[in-house]
Protein backbone atom coordinates (compact mmCIF):
# COMPACT_ATOMS: atom_id res chain seq x y z
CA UNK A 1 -8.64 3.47 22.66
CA UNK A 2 -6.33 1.28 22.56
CA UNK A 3 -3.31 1.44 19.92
CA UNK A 4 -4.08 -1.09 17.07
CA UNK A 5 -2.67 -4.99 16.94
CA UNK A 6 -1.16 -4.99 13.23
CA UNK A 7 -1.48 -8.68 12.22
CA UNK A 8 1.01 -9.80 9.20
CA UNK A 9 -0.17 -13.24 7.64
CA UNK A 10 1.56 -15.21 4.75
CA UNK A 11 -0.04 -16.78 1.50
CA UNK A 12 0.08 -20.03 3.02
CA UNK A 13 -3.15 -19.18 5.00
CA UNK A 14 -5.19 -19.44 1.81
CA UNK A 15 -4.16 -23.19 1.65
CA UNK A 16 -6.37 -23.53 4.92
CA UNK A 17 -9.65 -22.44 5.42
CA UNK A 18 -10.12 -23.87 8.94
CA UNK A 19 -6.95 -22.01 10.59
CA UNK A 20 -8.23 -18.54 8.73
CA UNK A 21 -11.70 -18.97 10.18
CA UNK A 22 -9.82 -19.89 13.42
CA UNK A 23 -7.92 -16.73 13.26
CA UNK A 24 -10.70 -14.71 12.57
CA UNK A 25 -12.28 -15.74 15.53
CA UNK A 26 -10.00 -14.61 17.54
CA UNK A 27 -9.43 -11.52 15.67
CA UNK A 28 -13.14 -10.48 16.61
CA UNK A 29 -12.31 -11.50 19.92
CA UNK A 30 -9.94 -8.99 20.46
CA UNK A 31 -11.93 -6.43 18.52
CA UNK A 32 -13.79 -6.28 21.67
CA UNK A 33 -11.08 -4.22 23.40
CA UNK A 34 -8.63 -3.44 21.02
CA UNK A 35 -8.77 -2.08 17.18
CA UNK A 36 -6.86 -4.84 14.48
CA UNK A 37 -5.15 -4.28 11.14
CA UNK A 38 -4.65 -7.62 9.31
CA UNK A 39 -1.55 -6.95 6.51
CA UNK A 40 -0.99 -10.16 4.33
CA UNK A 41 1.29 -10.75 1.53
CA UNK A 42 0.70 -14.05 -1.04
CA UNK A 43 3.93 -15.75 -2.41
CA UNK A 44 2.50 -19.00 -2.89
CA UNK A 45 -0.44 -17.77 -4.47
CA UNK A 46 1.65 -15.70 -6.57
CA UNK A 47 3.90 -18.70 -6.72
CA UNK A 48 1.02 -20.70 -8.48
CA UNK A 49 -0.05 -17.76 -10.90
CA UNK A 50 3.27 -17.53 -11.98
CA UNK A 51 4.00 -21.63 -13.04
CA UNK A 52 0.41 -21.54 -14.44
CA UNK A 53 1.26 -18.99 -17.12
CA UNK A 54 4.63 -20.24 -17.74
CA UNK A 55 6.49 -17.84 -15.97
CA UNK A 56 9.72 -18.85 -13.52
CA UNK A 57 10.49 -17.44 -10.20
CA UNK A 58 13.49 -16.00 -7.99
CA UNK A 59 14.57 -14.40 -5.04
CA UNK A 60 17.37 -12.41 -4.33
CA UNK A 61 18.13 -11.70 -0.26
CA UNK A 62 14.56 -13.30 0.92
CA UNK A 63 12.98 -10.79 -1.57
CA UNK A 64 11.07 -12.04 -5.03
CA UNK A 65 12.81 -10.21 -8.01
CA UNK A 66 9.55 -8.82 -9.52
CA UNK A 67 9.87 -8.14 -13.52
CA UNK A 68 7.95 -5.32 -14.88
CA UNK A 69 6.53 -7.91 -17.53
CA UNK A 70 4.92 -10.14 -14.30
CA UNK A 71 3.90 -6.75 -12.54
CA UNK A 72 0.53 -7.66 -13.65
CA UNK A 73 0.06 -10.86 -12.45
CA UNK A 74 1.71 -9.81 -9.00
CA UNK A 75 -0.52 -6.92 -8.46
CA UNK A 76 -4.06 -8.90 -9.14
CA UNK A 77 -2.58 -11.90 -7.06
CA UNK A 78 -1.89 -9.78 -3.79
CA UNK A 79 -4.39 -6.99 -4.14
CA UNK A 80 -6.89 -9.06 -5.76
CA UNK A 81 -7.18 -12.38 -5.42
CA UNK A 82 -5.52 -12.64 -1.87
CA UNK A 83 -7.18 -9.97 -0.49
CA UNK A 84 -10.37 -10.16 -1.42
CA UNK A 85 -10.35 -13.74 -0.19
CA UNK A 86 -9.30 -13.26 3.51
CA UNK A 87 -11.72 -10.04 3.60
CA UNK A 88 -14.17 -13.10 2.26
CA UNK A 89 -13.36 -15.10 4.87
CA UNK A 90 -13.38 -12.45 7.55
CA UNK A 91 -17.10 -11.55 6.48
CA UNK A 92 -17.93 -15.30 6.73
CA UNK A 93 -16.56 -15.22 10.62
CA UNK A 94 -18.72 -12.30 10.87
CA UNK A 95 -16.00 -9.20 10.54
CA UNK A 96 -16.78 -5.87 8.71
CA UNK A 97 -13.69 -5.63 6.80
CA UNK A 98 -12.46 -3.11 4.21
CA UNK A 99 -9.49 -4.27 1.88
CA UNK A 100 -6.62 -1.42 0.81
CA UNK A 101 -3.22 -1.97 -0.40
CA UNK A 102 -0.65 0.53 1.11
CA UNK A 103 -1.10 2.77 -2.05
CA UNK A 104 -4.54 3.54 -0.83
CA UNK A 105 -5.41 6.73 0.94
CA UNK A 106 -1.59 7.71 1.02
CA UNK A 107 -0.57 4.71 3.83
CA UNK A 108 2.91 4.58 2.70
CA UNK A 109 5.29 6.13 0.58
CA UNK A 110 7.47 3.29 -1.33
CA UNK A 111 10.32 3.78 -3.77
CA UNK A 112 12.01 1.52 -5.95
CA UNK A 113 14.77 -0.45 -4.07
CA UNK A 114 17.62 -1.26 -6.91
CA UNK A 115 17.40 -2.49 -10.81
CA UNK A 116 18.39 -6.28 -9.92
CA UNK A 117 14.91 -6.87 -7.78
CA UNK A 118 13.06 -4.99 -10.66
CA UNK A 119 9.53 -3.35 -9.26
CA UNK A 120 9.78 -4.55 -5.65
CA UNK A 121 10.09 -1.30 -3.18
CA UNK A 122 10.79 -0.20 0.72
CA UNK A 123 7.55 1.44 2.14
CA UNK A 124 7.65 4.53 4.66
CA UNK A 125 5.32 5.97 6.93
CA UNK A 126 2.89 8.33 5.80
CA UNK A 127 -1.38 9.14 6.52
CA UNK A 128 -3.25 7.19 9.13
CA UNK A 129 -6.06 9.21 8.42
CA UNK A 130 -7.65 6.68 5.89
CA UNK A 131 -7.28 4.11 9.02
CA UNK A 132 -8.71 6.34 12.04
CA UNK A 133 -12.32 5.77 11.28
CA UNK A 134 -12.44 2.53 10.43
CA UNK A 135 -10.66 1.50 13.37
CA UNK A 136 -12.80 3.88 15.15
CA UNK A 137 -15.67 1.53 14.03
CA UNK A 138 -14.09 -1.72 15.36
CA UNK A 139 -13.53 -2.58 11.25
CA UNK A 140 -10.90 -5.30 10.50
CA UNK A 141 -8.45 -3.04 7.67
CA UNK A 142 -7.05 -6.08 5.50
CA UNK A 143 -4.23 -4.31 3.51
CA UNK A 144 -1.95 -6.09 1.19
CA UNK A 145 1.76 -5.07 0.32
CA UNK A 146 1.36 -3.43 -3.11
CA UNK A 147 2.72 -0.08 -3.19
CA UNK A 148 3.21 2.87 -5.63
CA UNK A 149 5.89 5.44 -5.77
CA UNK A 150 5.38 9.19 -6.10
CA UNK A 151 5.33 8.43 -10.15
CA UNK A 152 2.60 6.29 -9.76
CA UNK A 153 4.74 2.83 -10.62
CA UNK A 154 2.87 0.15 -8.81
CA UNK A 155 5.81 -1.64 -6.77
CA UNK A 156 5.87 -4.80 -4.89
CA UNK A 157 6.43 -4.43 -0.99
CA UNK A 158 8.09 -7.37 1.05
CA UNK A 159 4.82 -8.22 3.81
CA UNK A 160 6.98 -8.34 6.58
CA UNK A 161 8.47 -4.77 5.62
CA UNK A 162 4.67 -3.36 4.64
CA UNK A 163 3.07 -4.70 7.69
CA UNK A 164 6.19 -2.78 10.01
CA UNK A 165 5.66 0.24 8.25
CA UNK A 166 1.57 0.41 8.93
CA UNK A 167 2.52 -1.02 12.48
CA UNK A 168 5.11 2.50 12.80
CA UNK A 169 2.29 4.62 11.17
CA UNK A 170 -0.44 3.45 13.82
CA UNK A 171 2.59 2.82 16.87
CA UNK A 172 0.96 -0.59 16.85
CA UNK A 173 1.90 -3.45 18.52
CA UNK A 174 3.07 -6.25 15.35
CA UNK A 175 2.87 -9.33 14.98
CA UNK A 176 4.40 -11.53 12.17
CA UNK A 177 2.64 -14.45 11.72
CA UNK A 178 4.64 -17.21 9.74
CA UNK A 179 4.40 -20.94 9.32
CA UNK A 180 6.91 -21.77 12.19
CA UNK A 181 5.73 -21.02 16.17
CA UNK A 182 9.01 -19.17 16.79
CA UNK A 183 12.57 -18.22 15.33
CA UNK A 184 15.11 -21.11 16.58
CA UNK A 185 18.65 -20.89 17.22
CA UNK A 186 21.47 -23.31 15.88
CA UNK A 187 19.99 -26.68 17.88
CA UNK A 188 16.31 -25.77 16.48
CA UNK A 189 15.50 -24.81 19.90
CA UNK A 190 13.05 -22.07 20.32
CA UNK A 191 14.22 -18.53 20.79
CA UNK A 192 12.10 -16.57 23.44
CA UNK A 193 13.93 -12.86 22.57
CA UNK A 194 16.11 -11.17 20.46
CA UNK A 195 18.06 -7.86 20.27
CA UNK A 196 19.79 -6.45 17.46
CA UNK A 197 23.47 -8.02 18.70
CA UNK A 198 21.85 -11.44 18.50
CA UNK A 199 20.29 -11.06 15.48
CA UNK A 200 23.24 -9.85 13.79
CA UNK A 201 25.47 -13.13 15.12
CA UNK A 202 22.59 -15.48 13.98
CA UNK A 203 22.24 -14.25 11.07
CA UNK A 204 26.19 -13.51 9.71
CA UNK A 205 26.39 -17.60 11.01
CA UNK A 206 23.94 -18.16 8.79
CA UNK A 207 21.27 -19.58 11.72
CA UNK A 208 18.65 -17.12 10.34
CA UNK A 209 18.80 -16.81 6.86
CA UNK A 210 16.17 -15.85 3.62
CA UNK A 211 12.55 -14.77 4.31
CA UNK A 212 13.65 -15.34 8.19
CA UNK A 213 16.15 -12.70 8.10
CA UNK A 214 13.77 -10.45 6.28
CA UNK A 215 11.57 -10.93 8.91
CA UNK A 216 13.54 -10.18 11.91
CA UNK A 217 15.36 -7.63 10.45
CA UNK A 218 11.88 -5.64 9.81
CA UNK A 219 10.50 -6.51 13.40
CA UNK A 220 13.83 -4.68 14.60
CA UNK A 221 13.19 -1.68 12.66
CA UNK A 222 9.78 -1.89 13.74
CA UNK A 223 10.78 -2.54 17.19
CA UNK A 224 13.06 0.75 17.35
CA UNK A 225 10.69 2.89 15.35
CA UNK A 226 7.70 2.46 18.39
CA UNK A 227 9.66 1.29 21.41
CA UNK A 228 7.61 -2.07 21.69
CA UNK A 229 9.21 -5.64 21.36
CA UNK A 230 7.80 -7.34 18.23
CA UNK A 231 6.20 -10.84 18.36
CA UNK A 232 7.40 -13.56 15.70
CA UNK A 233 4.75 -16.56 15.99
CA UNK A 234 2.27 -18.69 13.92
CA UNK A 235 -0.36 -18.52 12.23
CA UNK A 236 -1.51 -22.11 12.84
CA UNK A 237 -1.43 -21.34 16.88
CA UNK A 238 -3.46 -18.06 16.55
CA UNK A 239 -4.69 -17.97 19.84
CA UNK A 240 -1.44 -17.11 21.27
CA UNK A 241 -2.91 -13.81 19.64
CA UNK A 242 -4.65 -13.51 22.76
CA UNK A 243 -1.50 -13.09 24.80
CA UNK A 244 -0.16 -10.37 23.33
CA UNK A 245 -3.71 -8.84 23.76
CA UNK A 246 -2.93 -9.09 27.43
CA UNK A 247 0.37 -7.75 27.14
CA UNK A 248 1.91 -11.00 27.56
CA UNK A 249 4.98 -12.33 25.13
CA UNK A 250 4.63 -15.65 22.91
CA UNK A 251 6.73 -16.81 20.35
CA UNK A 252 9.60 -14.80 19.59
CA UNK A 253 9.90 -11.43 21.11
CA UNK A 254 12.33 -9.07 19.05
CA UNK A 255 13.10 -6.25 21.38
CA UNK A 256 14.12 -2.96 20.83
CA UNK A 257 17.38 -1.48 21.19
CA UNK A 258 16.47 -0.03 24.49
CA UNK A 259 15.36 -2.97 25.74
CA UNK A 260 17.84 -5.27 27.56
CA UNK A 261 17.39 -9.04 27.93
CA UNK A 262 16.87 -9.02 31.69
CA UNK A 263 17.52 -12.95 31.87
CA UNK A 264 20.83 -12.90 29.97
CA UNK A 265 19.43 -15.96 28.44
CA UNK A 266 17.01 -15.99 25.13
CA UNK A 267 16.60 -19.45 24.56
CA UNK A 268 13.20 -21.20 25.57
CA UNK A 269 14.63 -24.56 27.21
């Protein structure tokens, strides 16, 4: 068997029915050959919750400062709401899905990061063995990024860092699926690769900054951790899905640190 294609999505998904059942589709497609975990997160869903009830917002470094007062709300956004939606919509495109958070079955170990983000956590590596047999089964895992620690505080995982830790449990290949095809450089000119050194340039110039530099800065980790380049893309195009299926890069690759950029050029004229 083949090792699994971990799929991140955002929250912005939900806003569009026809690009989820789009994505689906090709999911199944590639169910054929190759087992798929789907990993989402939910900030504009939990966006929404929060201005409903009154509540205000912030980020601090790309990541949502998460009070222990809108815990709550957090935790039945992602693990509820969001995910029980896309596993919805996967059983409407005709997937056998099973919804977890990282919590269940001991996926990941998470710990609190600092004080100043409140309960938001880093997630680690821990039992694929609640995985195995559904993958086994061609099932579609759909797991969001709510974590708990080892003193059972729920804590809220940044999806780009939960979806590279399940990708380093199962030595997947990931994908992070965003609203924008690619990461681009200074001009706005797509970015076919990165390594570490470029990453670090773009993003002390500022060029990548926010949620993008929490992205990259996960697929590198990620990227190190199994030895496979990690694919930055969109979740509007999801056929290019199919590429990486085949081995073949799209969007932006983010290599590993023993991978060399062979052109000496990583900019997609």
């Amino acid at each position: 068997m083949k090792n699994p294609l971990v799929v991140k999505v955002g929250g912005a998904l939900l806003d569009d029915a026809k690009a989820a059942a789009k994505l689906f589709s090709v999911i199944q497609k590639i169910l054929e050959t190759q087992p798929v975990i789907l990993v989402h997160g939910g900030g504009n869903r939990v966006e929404s919750l929060l201005t409903a009830l009154g509540l205000t917002s912030e980020k601090l470094d790309g990541l949502r400062v998460t009070p222990e007062s809108q815990l709550p709300y957090i935790v039945g956004a992602l693990a509820g709401t969001v995910n029980k939606t896309l596993s919805a919509w996967a059983i409407k495109s005709g997937l056998s899905t099973v919804g977890l958070s990282l919590l269940d079955g001991g996926l990941c170990q998470c710990q609190q990061i600092n004080e100043k983000l409140g309960a938001v956590g880093t997630a680690t590596p821990l039992s694929v063995d609640v995985l195995t047999p559904l993958l086994n089964t061609k099932k579609l895992p759909i797991i969001s990024s709510i974590g708990a620690d080892t003193q059972g505080n729920l804590l809220n995982i940044n999806a780009d860092e939960a979806a590279a830790c399940i990708a380093s449990l199962v030595q997947g290949q990931l994908v992070l699926l965003s609203d924008v095809p690619c990461v681009l450089d200074a001009q706005k000119r797509p970015i076919g690769t990165l390594n570490a050194a470029e990453i670090d340039s773009l993003v002390a110039s500022s060029v990548i900054e926010g949620g993008m530099a929490v992205k990259v800065k996960a697929a590198l980790d990620t990227a190190n951790s199994i030895g496979l380049p990690v694919c930055i893309a969109s979740w509007k195009t999801p056929e290019q899905l199919l590429l990486l299926a085949r081995s073949e890069p799209c969007g932006t690759m983010i290599l590993p640190n023993s991978t060399s950029n062979l052109s000496g050029d990583s900019t997609q004229q």
